[in-house]
Protein backbone atom coordinates (compact mmCIF):
# COMPACT_ATOMS: atom_id res chain seq x y z
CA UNK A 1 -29.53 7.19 -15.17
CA UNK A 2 -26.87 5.34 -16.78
CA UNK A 3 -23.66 3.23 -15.88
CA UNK A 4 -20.14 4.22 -15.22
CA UNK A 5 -17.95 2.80 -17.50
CA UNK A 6 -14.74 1.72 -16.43
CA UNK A 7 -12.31 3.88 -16.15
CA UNK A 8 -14.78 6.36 -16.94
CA UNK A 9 -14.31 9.81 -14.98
CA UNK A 10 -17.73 11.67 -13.94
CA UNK A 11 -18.22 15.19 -13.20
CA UNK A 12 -21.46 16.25 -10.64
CA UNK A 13 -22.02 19.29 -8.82
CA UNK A 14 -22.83 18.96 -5.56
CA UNK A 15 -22.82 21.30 -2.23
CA UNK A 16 -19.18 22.66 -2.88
CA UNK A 17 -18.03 25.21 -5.35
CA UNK A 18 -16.15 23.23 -7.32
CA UNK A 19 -17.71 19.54 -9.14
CA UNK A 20 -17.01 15.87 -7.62
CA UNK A 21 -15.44 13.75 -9.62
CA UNK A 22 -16.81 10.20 -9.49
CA UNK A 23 -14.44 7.34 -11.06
CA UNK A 24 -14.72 3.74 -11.91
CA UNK A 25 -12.24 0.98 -11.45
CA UNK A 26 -13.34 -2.47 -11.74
CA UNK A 27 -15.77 -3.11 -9.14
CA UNK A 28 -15.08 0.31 -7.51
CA UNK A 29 -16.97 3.47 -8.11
CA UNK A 30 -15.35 6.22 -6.39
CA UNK A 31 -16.42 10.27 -5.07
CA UNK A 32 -13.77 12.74 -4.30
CA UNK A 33 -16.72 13.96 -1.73
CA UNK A 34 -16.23 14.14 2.31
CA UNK A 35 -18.99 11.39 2.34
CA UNK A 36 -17.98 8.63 0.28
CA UNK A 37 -14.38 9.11 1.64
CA UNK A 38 -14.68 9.41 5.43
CA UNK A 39 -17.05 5.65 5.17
CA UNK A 40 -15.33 3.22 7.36
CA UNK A 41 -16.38 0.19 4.87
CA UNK A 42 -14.15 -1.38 1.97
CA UNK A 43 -13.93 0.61 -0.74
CA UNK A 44 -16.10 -1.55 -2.87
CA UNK A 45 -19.08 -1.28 -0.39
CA UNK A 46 -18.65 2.27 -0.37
CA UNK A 47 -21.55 4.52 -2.07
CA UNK A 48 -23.31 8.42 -1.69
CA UNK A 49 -25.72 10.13 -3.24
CA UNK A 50 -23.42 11.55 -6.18
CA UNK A 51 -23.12 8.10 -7.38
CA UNK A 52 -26.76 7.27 -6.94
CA UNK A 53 -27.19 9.99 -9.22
CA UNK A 54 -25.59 8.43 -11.93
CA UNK A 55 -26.09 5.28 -11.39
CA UNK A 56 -29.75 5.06 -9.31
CA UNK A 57 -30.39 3.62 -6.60
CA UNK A 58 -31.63 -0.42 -7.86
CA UNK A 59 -28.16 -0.71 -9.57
CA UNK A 60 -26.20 0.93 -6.91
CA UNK A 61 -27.72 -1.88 -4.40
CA UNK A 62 -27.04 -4.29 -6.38
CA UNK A 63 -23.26 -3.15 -7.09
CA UNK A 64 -22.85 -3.09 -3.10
CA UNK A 65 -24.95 -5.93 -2.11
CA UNK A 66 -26.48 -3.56 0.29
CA UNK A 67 -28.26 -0.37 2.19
CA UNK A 68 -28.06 2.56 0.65
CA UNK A 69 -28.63 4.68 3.53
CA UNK A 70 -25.18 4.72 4.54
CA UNK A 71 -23.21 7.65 6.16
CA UNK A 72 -19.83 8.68 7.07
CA UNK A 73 -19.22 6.67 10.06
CA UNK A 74 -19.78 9.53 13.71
CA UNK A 75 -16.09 9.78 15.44
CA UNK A 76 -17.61 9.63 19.20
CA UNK A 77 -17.69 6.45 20.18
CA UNK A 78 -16.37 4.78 17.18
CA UNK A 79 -14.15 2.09 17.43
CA UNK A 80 -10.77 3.08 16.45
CA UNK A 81 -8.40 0.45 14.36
CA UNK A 82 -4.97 -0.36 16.54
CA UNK A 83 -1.95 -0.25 14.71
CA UNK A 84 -0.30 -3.84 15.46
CA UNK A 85 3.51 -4.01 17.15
CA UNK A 86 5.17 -4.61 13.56
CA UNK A 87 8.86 -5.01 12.67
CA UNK A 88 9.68 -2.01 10.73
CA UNK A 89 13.01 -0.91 8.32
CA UNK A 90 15.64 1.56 8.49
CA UNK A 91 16.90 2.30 5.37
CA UNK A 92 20.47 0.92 4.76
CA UNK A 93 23.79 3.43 4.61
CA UNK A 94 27.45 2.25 3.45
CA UNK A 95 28.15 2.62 7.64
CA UNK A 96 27.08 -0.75 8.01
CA UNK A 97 28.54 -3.87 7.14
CA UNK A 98 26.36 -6.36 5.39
CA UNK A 99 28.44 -9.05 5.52
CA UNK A 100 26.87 -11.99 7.68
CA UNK A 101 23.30 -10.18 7.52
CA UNK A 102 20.43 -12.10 5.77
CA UNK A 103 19.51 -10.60 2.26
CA UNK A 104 15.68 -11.63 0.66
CA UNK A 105 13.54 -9.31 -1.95
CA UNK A 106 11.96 -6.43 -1.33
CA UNK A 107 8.08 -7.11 -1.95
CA UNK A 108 5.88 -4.28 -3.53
CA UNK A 109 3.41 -6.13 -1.60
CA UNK A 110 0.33 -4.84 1.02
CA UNK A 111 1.84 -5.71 4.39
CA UNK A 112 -0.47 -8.07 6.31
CA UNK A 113 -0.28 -9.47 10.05
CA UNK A 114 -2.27 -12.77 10.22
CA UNK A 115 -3.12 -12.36 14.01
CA UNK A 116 -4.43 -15.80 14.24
CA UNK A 117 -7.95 -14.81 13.32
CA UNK A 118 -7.84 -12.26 10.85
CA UNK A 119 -5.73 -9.86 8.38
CA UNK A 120 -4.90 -6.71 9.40
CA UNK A 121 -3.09 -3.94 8.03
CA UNK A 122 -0.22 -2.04 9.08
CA UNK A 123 -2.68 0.69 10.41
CA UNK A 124 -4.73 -1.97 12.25
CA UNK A 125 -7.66 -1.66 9.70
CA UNK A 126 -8.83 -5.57 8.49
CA UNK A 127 -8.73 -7.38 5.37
CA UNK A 128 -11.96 -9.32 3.82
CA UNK A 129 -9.94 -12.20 1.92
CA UNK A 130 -12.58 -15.11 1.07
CA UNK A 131 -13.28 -17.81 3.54
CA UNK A 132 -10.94 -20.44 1.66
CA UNK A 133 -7.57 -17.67 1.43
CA UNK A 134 -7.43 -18.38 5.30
CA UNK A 135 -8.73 -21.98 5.75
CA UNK A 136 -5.58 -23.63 6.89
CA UNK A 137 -3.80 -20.66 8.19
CA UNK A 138 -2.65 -21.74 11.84
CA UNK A 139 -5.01 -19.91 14.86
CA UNK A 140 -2.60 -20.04 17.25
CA UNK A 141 0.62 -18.05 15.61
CA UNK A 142 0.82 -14.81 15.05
CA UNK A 143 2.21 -13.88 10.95
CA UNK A 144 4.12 -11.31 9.41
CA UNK A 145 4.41 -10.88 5.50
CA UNK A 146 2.93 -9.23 2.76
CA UNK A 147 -0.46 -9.94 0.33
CA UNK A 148 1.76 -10.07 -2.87
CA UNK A 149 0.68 -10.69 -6.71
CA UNK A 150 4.01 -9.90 -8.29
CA UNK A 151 6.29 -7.50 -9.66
CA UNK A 152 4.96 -4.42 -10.89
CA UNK A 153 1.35 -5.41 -9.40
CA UNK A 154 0.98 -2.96 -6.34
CA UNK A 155 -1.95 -0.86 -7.80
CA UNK A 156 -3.88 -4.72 -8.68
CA UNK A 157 -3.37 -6.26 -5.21
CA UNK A 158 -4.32 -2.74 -3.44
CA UNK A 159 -7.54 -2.91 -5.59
CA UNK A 160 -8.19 -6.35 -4.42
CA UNK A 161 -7.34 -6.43 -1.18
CA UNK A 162 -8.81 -3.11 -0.12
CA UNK A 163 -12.15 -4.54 -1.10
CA UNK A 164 -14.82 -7.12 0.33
CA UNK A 165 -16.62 -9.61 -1.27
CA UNK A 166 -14.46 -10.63 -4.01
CA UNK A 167 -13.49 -14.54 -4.41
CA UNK A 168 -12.25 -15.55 -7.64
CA UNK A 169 -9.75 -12.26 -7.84
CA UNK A 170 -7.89 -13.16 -4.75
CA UNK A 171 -6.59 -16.25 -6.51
CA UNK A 172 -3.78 -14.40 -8.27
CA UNK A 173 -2.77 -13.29 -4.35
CA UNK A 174 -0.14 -14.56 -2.68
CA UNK A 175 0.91 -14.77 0.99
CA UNK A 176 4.44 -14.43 1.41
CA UNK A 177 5.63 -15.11 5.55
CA UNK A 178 8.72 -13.23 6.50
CA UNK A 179 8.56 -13.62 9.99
CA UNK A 180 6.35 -15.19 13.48
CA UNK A 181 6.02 -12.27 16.15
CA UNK A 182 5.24 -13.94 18.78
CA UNK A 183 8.08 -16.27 19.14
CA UNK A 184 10.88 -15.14 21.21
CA UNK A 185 13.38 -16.71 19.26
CA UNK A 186 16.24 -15.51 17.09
CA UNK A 187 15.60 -14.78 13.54
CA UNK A 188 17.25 -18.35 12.18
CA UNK A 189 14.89 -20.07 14.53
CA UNK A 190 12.27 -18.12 13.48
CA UNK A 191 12.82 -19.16 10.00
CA UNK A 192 13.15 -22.61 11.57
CA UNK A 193 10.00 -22.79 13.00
CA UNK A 194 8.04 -21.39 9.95
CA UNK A 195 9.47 -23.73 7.25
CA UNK A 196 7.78 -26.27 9.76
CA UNK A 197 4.50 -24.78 9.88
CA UNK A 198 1.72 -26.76 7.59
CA UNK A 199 0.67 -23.79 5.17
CA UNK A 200 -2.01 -23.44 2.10
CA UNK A 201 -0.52 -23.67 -1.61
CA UNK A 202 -1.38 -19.60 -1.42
CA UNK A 203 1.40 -19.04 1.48
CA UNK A 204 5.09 -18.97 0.73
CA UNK A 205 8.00 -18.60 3.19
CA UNK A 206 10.52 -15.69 1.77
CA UNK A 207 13.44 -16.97 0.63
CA UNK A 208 16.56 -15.48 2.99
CA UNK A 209 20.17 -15.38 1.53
CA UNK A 210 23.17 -14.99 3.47
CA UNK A 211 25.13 -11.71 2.39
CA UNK A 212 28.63 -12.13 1.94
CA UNK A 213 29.73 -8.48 1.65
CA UNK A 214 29.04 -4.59 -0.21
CA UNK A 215 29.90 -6.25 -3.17
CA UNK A 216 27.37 -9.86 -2.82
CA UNK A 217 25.05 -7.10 -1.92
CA UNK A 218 24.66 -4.75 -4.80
CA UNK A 219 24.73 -7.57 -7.41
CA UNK A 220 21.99 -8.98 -5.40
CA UNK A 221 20.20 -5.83 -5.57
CA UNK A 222 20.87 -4.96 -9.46
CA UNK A 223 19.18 -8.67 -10.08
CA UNK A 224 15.95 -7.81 -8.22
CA UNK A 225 16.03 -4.10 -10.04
CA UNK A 226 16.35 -5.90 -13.42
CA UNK A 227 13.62 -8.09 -12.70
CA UNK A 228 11.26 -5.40 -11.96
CA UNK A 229 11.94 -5.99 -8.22
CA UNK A 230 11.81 -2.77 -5.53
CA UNK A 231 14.84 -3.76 -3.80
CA UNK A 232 16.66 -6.42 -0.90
CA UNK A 233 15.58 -5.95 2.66
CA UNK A 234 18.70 -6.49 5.33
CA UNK A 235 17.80 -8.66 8.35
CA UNK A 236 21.05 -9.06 10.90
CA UNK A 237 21.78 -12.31 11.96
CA UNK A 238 20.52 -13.58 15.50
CA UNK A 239 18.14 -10.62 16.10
CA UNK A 240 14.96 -10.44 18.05
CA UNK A 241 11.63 -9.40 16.62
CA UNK A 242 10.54 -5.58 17.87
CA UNK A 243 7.52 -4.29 17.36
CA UNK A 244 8.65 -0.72 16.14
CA UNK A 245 11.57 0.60 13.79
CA UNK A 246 14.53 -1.14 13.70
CA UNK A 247 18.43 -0.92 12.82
CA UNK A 248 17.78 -4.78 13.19
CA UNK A 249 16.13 -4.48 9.61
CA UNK A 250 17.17 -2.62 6.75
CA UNK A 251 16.11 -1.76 3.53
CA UNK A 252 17.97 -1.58 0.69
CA UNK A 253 17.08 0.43 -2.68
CA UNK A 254 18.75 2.33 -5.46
CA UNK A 255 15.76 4.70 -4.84
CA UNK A 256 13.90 5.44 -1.78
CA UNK A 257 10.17 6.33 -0.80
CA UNK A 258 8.41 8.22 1.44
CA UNK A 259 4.98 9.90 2.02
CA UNK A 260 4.10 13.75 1.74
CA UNK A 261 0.49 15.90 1.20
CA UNK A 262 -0.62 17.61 -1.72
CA UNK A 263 -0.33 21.46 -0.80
CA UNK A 264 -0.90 23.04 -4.57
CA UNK A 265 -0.71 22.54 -8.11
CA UNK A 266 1.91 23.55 -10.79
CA UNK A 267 0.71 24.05 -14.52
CA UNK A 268 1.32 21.79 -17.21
CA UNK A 269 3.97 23.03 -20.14
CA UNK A 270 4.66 21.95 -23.08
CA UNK A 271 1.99 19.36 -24.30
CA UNK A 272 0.68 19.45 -20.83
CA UNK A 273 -0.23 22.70 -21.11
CA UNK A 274 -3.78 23.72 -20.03
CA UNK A 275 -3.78 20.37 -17.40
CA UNK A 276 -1.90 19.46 -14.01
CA UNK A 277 2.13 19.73 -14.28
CA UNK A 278 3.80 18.57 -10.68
CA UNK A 279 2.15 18.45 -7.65
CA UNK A 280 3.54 21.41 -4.43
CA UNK A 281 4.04 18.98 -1.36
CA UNK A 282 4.69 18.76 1.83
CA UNK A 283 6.93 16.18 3.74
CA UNK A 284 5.59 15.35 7.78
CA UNK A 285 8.34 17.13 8.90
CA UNK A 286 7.72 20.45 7.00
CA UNK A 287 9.84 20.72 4.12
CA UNK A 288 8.23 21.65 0.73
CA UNK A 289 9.13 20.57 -2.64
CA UNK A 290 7.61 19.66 -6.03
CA UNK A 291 7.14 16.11 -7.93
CA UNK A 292 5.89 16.14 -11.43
CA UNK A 293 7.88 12.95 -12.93
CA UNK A 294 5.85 9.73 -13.19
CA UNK A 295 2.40 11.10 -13.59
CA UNK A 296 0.44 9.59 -16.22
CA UNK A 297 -1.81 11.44 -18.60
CA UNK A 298 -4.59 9.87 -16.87
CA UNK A 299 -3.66 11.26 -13.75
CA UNK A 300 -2.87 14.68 -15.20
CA UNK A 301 -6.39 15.23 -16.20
CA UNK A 302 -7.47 14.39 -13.15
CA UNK A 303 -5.05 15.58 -10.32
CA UNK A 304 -5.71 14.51 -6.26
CA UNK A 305 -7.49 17.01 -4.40
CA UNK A 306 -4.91 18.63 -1.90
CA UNK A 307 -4.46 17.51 1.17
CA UNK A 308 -4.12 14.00 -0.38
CA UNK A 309 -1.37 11.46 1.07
CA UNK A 310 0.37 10.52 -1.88
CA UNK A 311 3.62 8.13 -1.74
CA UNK A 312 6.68 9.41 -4.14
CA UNK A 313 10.24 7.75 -4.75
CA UNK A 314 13.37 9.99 -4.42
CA UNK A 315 17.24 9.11 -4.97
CA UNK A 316 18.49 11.00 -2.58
CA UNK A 317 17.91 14.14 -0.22
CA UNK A 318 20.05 17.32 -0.55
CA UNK A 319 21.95 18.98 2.52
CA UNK A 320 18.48 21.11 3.58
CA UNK A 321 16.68 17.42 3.27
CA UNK A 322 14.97 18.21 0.43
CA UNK A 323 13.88 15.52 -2.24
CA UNK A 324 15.93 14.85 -5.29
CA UNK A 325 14.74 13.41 -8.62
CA UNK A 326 11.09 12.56 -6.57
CA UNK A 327 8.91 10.43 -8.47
CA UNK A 328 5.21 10.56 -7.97
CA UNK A 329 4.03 6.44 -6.84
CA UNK A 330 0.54 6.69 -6.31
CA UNK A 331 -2.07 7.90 -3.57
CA UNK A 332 -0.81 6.82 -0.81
CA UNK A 333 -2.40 3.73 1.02
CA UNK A 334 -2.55 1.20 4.08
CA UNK A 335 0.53 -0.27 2.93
């Protein structure tokens, strides 16, 4: 027996031809196997025999404060998560005139709807913040915004917020409110109503900007870029909130993002040679291409298995709609 080290990568055989590979990060240990990843629970209170190899069994119950007896969750009967009514972007073409639309940053956040009683994600799957994150949070309005620690901190508030039982990490969190759902008011009364809402120190109303043209625009934009920002998201004056995809909101990016599945593998070169060079992937609607740029050494020693959602960054798509200069993100997420 001994312990995994973070950042430490294990290899153990198990029922399939080729090895699991078991991971730590932080509080998480990881298995690439069908068991570990088809568990319902937060990935922190996730285990399966491959890690109880390593680790045994009296430290693995005390790393997930406890069973060990747990099993992919059975499909018949189970109760599936609901994807809640959000507002969601279009991206933003020269075609439309920003000019009178409300500019505010785009947050490399994990998108959270405070229902009233809970967090939930995008996907409808729920959030396990400590008791004081939502002490204070109003029960009777609904909340849109995002579970934000920063610039540049997506892969740190993913790790946090995808987990259960931490406390002291979910200090560096922030709430930031962009919007009220269930008010059927227009967007500046929206705004109204939630500077007027009594909020924790931990909850912050986004700032909104009123765009005074292309021009007002793009130096907005370059300021957020330099700043290690993602972009400006577009919200037009006076406009309802719909629960689906909108040309109400728009996002607005120098480069864009998307989601596709692993397919294959293409061989390192160069001083890569011998380890993973690009990834082959797919995009939802069918179209194939290849992403290579922004994998990390880390990563090329130990590529996703295929048929992995991964989430890549792309300036722009050619006339056949494939991917230009794509830019591998990370696995992709509840986002």
């Amino acid at each position: 027996m001994k312990e995994i080290l973070d950042g430490e990568v294990v290899l153990v055989q198990g029922s399939a031809s080729e090895p699991y590979k078991v991971r730590r990060i932080g509080e998480v240990i990881d298995c690439s196997c069908p068991a570990w990843r088809n568990q319902s629970l937060p990935i922190n209170k996730r285990t399966c025999k491959h890690i109880r190899k390593i680790q045994g069994d009296k430290a693995e119950s005390a790393r997930i404060g406890g069973s060990l007896t747990m099993r992919a969750p059975k499909t018949k009967g189970k109760e599936q998560a609901v994807p809640p009514a959000l507002l969601l972007a279009n991206k933003w073409t020269p075609e439309v005139n920003p000019a009178g639309w409300w500019m505010s940053e785009k947050l490399d956040g994990i998108r959270a709807l405070w229902t009233g009683k809970e967090f939930i994600s995008r996907l409808g799957n729920k959030f396990y913040p400590p008791a004081w994150f939502i002490e204070g949070l109003p029960d009777n309005t609904m909340l849109d915004g995002e579970l934000w620690m920063g610039r540049g901190k997506f892969q740190e508030t993913m790790s946090i917020v995808r987990s259960q039982g931490l406390n002291l990490e979910w200090a560096a969190i922030t709430y930031k409110i962009f919007d009220i759902p269930n008010l059927n008011f227009d967007f500046e009364m929206r705004c109204e109503a939630m500077r007027g809402l009594k909020l924790p120190n931990h909850c912050e109303i986004v700032e909104q900007e009123l765009c005074m043209g292309v021009t007002h625009l793009r130096e907005t934009l370059s300021k957020f870029e330099k700043l290690g920002g993602e972009g400006v998201m577009l919200r037009q004056y006076g406009s309802k909130y719909e629960g689906k995809r909108s040309n109400t909101l728009l996002k607005v990016k120098s480069f864009f993002d998307d989601e596709a599945v692993i397919t294959g593998y293409e061989p390192g070169k160069g001083r890569h040679k011998g380890r993973l060079g690009g990834y082959h992937c797919k995009l939802f609607n069918g179209i194939k291409f290849s992403v290579g740029s922004g994998l990390t050494d880390k990563g090329r020693d130990n590529p996703l298995s295929i048929g992995t959602k991964i989430t890549f960054r792309y300036c722009e798509l050619t006339n056949d709609g494939v991917p230009r200069f794509s830019v591998f993100v990370s696995e992709c997420v509840d986002k």
